[in-house]
C-alpha atoms as a PDB file:
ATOM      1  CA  UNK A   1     -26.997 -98.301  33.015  1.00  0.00           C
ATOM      2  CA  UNK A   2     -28.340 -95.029  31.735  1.00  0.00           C
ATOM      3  CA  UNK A   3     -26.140 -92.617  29.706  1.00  0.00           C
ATOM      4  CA  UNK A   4     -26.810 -88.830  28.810  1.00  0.00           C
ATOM      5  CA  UNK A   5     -27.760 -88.276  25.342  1.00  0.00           C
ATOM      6  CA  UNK A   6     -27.938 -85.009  23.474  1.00  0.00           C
ATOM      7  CA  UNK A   7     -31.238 -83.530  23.224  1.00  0.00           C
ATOM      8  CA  UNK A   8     -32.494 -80.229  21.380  1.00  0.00           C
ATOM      9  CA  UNK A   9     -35.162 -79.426  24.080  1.00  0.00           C
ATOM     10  CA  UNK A  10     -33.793 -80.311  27.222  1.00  0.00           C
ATOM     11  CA  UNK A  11     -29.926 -80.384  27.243  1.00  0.00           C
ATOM     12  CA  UNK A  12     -28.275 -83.659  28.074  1.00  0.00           C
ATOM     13  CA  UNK A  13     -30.633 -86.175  29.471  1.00  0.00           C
ATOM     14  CA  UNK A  14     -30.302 -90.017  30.722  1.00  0.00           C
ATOM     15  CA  UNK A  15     -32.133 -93.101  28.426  1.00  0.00           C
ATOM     16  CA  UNK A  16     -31.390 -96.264  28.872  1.00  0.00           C
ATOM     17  CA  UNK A  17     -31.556 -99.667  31.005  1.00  0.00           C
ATOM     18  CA  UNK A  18     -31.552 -99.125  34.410  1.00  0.00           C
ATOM     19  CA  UNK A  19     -31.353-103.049  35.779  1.00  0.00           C
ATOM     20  CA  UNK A  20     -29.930-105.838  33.993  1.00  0.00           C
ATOM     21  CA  UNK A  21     -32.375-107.709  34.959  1.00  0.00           C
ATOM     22  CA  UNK A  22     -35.459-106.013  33.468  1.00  0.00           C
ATOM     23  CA  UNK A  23     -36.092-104.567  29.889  1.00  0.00           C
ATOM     24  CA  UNK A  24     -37.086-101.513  30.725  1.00  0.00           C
ATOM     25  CA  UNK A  25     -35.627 -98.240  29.294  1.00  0.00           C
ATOM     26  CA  UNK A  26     -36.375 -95.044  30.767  1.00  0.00           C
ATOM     27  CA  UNK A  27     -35.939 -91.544  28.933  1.00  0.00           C
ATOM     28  CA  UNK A  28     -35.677 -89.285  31.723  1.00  0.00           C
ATOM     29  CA  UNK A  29     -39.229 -89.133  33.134  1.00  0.00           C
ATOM     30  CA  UNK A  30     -40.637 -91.548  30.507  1.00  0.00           C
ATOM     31  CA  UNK A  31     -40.547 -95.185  30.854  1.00  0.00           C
ATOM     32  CA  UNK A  32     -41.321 -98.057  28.369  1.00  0.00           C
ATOM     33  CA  UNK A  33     -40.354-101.574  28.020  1.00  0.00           C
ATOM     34  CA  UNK A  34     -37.724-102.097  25.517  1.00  0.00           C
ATOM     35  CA  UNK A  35     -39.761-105.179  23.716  1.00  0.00           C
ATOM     36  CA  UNK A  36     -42.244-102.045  23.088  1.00  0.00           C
ATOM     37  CA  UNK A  37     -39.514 -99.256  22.105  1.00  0.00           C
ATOM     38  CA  UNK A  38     -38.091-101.979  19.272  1.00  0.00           C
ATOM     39  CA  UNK A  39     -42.257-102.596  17.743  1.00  0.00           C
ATOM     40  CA  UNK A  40     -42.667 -99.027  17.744  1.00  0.00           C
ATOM     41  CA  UNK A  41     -39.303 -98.473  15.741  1.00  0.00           C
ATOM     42  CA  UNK A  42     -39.739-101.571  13.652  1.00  0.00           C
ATOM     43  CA  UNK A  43     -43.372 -99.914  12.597  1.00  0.00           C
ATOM     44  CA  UNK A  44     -41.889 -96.660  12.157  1.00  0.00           C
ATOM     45  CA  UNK A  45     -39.357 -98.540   9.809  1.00  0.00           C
ATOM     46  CA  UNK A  46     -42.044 -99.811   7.583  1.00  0.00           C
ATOM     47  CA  UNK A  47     -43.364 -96.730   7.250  1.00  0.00           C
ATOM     48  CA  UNK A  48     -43.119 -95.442   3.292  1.00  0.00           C
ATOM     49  CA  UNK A  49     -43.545 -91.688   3.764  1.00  0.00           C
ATOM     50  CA  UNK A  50     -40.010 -90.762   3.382  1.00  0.00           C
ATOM     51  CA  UNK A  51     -39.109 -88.951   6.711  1.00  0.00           C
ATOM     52  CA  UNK A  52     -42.153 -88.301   8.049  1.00  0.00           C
ATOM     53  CA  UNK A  53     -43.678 -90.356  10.674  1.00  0.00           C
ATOM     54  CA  UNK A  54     -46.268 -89.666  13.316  1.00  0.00           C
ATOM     55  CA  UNK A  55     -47.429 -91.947  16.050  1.00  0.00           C
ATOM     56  CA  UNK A  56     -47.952 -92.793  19.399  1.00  0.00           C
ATOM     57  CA  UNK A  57     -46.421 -94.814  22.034  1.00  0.00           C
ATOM     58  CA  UNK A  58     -47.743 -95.608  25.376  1.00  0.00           C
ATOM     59  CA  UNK A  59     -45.324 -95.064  28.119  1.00  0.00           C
ATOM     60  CA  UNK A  60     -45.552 -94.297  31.889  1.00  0.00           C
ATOM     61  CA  UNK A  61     -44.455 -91.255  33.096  1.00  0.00           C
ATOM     62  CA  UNK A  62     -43.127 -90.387  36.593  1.00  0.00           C
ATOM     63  CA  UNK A  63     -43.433 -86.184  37.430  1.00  0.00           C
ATOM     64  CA  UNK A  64     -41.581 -86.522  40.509  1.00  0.00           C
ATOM     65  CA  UNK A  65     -37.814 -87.442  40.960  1.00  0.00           C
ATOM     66  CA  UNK A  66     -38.201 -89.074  43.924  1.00  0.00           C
ATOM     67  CA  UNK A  67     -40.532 -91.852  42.825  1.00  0.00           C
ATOM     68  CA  UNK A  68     -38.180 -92.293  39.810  1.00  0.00           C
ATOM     69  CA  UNK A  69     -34.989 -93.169  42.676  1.00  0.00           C
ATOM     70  CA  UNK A  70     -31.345 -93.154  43.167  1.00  0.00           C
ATOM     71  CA  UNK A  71     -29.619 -95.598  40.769  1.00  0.00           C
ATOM     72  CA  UNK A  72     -26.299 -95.312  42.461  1.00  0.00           C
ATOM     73  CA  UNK A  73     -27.574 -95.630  45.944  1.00  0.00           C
ATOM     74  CA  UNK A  74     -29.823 -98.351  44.965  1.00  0.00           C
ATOM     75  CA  UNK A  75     -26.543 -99.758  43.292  1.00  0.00           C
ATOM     76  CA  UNK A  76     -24.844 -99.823  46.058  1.00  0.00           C
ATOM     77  CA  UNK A  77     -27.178-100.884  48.427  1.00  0.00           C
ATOM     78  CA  UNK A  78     -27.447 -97.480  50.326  1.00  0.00           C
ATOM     79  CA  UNK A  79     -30.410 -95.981  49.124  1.00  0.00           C
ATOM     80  CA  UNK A  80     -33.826 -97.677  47.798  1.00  0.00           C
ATOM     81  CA  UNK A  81     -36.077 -95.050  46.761  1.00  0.00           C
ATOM     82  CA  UNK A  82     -38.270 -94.623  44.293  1.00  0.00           C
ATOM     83  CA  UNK A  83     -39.463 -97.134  41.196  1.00  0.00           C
ATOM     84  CA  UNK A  84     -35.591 -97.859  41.038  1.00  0.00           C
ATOM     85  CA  UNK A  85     -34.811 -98.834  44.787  1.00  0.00           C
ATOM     86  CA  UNK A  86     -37.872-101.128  44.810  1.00  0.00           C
ATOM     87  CA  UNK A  87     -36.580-102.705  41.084  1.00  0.00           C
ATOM     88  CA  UNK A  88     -33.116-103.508  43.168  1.00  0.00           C
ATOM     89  CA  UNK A  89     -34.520-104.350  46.045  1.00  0.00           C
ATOM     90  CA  UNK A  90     -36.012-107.250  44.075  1.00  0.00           C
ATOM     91  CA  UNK A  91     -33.117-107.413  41.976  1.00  0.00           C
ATOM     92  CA  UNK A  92     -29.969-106.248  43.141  1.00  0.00           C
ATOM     93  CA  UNK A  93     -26.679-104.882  41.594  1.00  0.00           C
ATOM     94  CA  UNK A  94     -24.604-108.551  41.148  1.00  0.00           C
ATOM     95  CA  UNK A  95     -21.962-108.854  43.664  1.00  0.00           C
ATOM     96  CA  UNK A  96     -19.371-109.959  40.857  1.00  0.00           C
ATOM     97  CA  UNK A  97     -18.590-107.436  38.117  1.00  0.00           C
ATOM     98  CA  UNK A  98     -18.234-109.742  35.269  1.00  0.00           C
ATOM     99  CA  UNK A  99     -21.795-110.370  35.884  1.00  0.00           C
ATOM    100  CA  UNK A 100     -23.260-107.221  35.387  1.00  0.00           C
ATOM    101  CA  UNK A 101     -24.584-107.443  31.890  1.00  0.00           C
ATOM    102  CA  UNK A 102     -27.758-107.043  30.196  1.00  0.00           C
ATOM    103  CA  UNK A 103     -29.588-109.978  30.467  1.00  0.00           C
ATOM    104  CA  UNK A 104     -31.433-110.657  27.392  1.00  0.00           C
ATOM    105  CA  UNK A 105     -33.998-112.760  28.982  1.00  0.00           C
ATOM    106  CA  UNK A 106     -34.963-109.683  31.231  1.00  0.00           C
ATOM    107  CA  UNK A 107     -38.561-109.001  29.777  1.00  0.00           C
ATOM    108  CA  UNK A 108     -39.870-112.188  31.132  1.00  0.00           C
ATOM    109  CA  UNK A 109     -39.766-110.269  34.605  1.00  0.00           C
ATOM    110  CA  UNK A 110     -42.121-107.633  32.862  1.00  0.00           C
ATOM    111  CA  UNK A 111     -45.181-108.599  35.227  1.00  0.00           C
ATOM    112  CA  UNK A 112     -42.953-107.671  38.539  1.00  0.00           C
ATOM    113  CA  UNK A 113     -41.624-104.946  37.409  1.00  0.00           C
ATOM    114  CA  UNK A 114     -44.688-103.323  35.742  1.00  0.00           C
ATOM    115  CA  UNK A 115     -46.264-103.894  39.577  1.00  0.00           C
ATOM    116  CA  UNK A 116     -43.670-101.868  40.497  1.00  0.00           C
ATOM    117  CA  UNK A 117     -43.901 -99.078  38.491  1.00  0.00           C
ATOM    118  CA  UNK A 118     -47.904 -98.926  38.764  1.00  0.00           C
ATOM    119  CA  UNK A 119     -47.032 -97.542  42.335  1.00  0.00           C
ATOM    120  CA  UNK A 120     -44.986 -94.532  41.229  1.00  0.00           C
ATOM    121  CA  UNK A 121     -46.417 -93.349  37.247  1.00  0.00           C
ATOM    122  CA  UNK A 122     -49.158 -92.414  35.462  1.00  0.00           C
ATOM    123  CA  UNK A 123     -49.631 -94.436  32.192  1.00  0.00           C
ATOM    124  CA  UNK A 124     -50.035 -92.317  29.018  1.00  0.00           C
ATOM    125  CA  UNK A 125     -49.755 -92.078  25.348  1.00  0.00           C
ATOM    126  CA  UNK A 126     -47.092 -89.623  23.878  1.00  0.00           C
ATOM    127  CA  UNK A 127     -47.006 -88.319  20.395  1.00  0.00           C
ATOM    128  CA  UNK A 128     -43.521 -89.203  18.513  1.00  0.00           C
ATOM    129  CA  UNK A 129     -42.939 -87.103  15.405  1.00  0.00           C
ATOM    130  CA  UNK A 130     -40.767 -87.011  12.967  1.00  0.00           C
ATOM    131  CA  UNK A 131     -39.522 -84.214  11.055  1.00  0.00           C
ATOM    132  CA  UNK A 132     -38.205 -84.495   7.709  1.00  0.00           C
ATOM    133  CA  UNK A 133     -37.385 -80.797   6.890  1.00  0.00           C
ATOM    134  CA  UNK A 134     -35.374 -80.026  10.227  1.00  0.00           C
ATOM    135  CA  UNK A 135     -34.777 -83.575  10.583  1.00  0.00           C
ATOM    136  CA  UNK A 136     -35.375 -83.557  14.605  1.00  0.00           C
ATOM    137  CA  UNK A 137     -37.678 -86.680  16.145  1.00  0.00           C
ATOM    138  CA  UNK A 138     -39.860 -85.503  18.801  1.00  0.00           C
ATOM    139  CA  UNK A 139     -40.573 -87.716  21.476  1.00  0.00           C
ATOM    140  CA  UNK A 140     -43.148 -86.606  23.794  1.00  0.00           C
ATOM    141  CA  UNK A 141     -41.603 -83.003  25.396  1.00  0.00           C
ATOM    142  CA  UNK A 142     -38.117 -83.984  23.995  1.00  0.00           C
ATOM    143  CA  UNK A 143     -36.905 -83.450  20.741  1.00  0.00           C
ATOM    144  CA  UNK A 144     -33.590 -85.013  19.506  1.00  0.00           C
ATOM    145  CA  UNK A 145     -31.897 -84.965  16.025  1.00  0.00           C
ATOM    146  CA  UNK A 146     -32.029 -87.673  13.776  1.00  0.00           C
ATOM    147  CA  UNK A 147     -28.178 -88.062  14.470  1.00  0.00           C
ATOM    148  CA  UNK A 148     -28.772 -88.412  18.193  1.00  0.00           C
ATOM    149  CA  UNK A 149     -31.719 -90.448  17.858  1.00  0.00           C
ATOM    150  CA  UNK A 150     -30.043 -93.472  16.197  1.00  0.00           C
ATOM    151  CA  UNK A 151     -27.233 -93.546  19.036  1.00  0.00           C
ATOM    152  CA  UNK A 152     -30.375 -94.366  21.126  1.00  0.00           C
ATOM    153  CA  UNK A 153     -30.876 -97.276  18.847  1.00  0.00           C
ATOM    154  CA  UNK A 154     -27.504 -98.567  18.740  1.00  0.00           C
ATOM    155  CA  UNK A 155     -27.575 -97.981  22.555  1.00  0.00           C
ATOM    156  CA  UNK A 156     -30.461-100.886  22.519  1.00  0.00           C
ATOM    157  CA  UNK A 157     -29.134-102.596  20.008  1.00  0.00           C
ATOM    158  CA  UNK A 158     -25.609-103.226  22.201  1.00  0.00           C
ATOM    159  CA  UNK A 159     -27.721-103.703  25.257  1.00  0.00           C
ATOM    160  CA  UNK A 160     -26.517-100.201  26.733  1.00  0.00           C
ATOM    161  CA  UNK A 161     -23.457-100.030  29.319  1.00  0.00           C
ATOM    162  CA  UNK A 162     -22.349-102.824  29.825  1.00  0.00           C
ATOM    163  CA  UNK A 163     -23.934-104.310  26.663  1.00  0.00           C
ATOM    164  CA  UNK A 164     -25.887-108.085  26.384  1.00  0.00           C
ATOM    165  CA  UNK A 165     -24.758-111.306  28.160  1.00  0.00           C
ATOM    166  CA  UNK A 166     -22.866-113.140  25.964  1.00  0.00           C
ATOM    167  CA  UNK A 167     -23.289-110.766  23.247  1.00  0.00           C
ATOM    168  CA  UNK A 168     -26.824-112.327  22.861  1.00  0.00           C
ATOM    169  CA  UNK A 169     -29.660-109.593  22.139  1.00  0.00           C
ATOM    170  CA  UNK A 170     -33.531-110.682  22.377  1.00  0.00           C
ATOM    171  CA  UNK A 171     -35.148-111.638  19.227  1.00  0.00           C
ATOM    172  CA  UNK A 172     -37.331-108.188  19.411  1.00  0.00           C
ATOM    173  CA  UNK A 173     -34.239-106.343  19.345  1.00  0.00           C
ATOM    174  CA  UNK A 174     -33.176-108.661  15.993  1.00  0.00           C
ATOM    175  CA  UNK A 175     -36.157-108.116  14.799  1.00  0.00           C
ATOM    176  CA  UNK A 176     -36.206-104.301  15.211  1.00  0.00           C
ATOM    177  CA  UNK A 177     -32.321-104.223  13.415  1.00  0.00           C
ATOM    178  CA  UNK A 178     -33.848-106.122  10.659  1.00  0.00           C
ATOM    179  CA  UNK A 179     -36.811-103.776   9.892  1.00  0.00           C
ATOM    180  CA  UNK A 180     -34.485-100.794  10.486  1.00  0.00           C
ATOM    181  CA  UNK A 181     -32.022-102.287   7.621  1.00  0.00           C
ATOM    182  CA  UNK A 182     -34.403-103.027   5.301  1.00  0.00           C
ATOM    183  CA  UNK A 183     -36.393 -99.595   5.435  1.00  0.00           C
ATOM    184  CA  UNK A 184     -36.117 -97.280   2.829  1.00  0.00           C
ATOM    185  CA  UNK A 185     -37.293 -94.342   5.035  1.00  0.00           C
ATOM    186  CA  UNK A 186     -34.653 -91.674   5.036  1.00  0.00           C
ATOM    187  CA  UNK A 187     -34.879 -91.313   8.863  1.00  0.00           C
ATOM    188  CA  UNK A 188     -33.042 -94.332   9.157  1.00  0.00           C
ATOM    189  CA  UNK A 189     -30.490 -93.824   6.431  1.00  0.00           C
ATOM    190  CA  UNK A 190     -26.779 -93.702   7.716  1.00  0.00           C
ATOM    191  CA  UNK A 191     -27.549 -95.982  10.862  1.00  0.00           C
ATOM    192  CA  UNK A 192     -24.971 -98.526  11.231  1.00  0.00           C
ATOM    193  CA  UNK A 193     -25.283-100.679  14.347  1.00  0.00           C
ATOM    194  CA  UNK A 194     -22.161-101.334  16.404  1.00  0.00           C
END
């Protein structure tokens, strides 16, 4: 599930998964698959300019807020609108609470759900800067500090609310804590994944 983050440009906004059984993130009107999100960052680690980083991602991006949906009506099977009523219309809320968890084998649905989202955004590249001297990461229209920005990793990392299955992340999302450890970019210094 989604949780509101911080940002510098545009107040508090939602990023996060939005169905346990996909691996796609959304950041407000932006949406990317989280097998993406943890390359881009894992580049970004490598990166040897210290701080400064520009690149950018591809992402889909929905203007209206009615083709994005109503998470808690799709939820709870009262409202399907949007990319997200269609994405639990296919795959609904889990009748059992223990079972809602982030599945890590969600992005092997990535060819249903990126149907689904073909209907309702526009795919497009976004410039992601960072900014060593005011140490703020722009992402697209939204800027975020450096602070803020790694609670969006860790977010991943745990597999957002209500965290992985079993405690078991995805080898991308390994893979992305790795490169993020072993940078020695000062935009990562001070993460510590929980």
């Amino acid at each position: 599930m989604p949780l509101a983050f911080e940002s510098i440009s545009h107040g508090s906004i939602a990023f996060g998964f939005f169905n346990i059984d996909s691996d796609m993130l959304l950041l407000d009107r932006y949406f990317f698959f989280a097998t993406e999100f943890s390359k881009y960052i894992s580049s970004m680690a490598e990166n040897e300019k210290d701080g400064a980083c520009e690149t950018l991602w591809q992402v889909y991006y929905i203007a209206d807020p009615e083709d994005i949906g109503d998470l808690m009506g799709a939820i709870h099977a009262i409202r399907y609108t949007g990319l997200i009523g269609e994405t639990y219309r296919r795959f609904p809320f889990p009748l059992n609470p223990e079972d809602f968890k982030q599945k890590p084998e969600g992005y092997m649905n990535r060819k249903i759900v990126e149907s689904m989202i073909e209907k309702y955004a526009e795919p497009c590249r976004i410039n992601v800067a960072v900014d060593e001297k005011t140490q703020e990461i722009g992402i697209g229209a939204y800027r975020f500090t450096w602070a803020v920005f790694h609670q969006l990793l860790n977010y991943v990392w745990r597999g957002g609310y209500p965290r992985w299955k079993d405690e078991v992340r995805p080898d991308y999302v390994m893979a992305m804590k790795r490169a993020v450890e072993r940078s020695e970019n000062s935009f990562f210094e001070g993460i510590v994944f929980e």
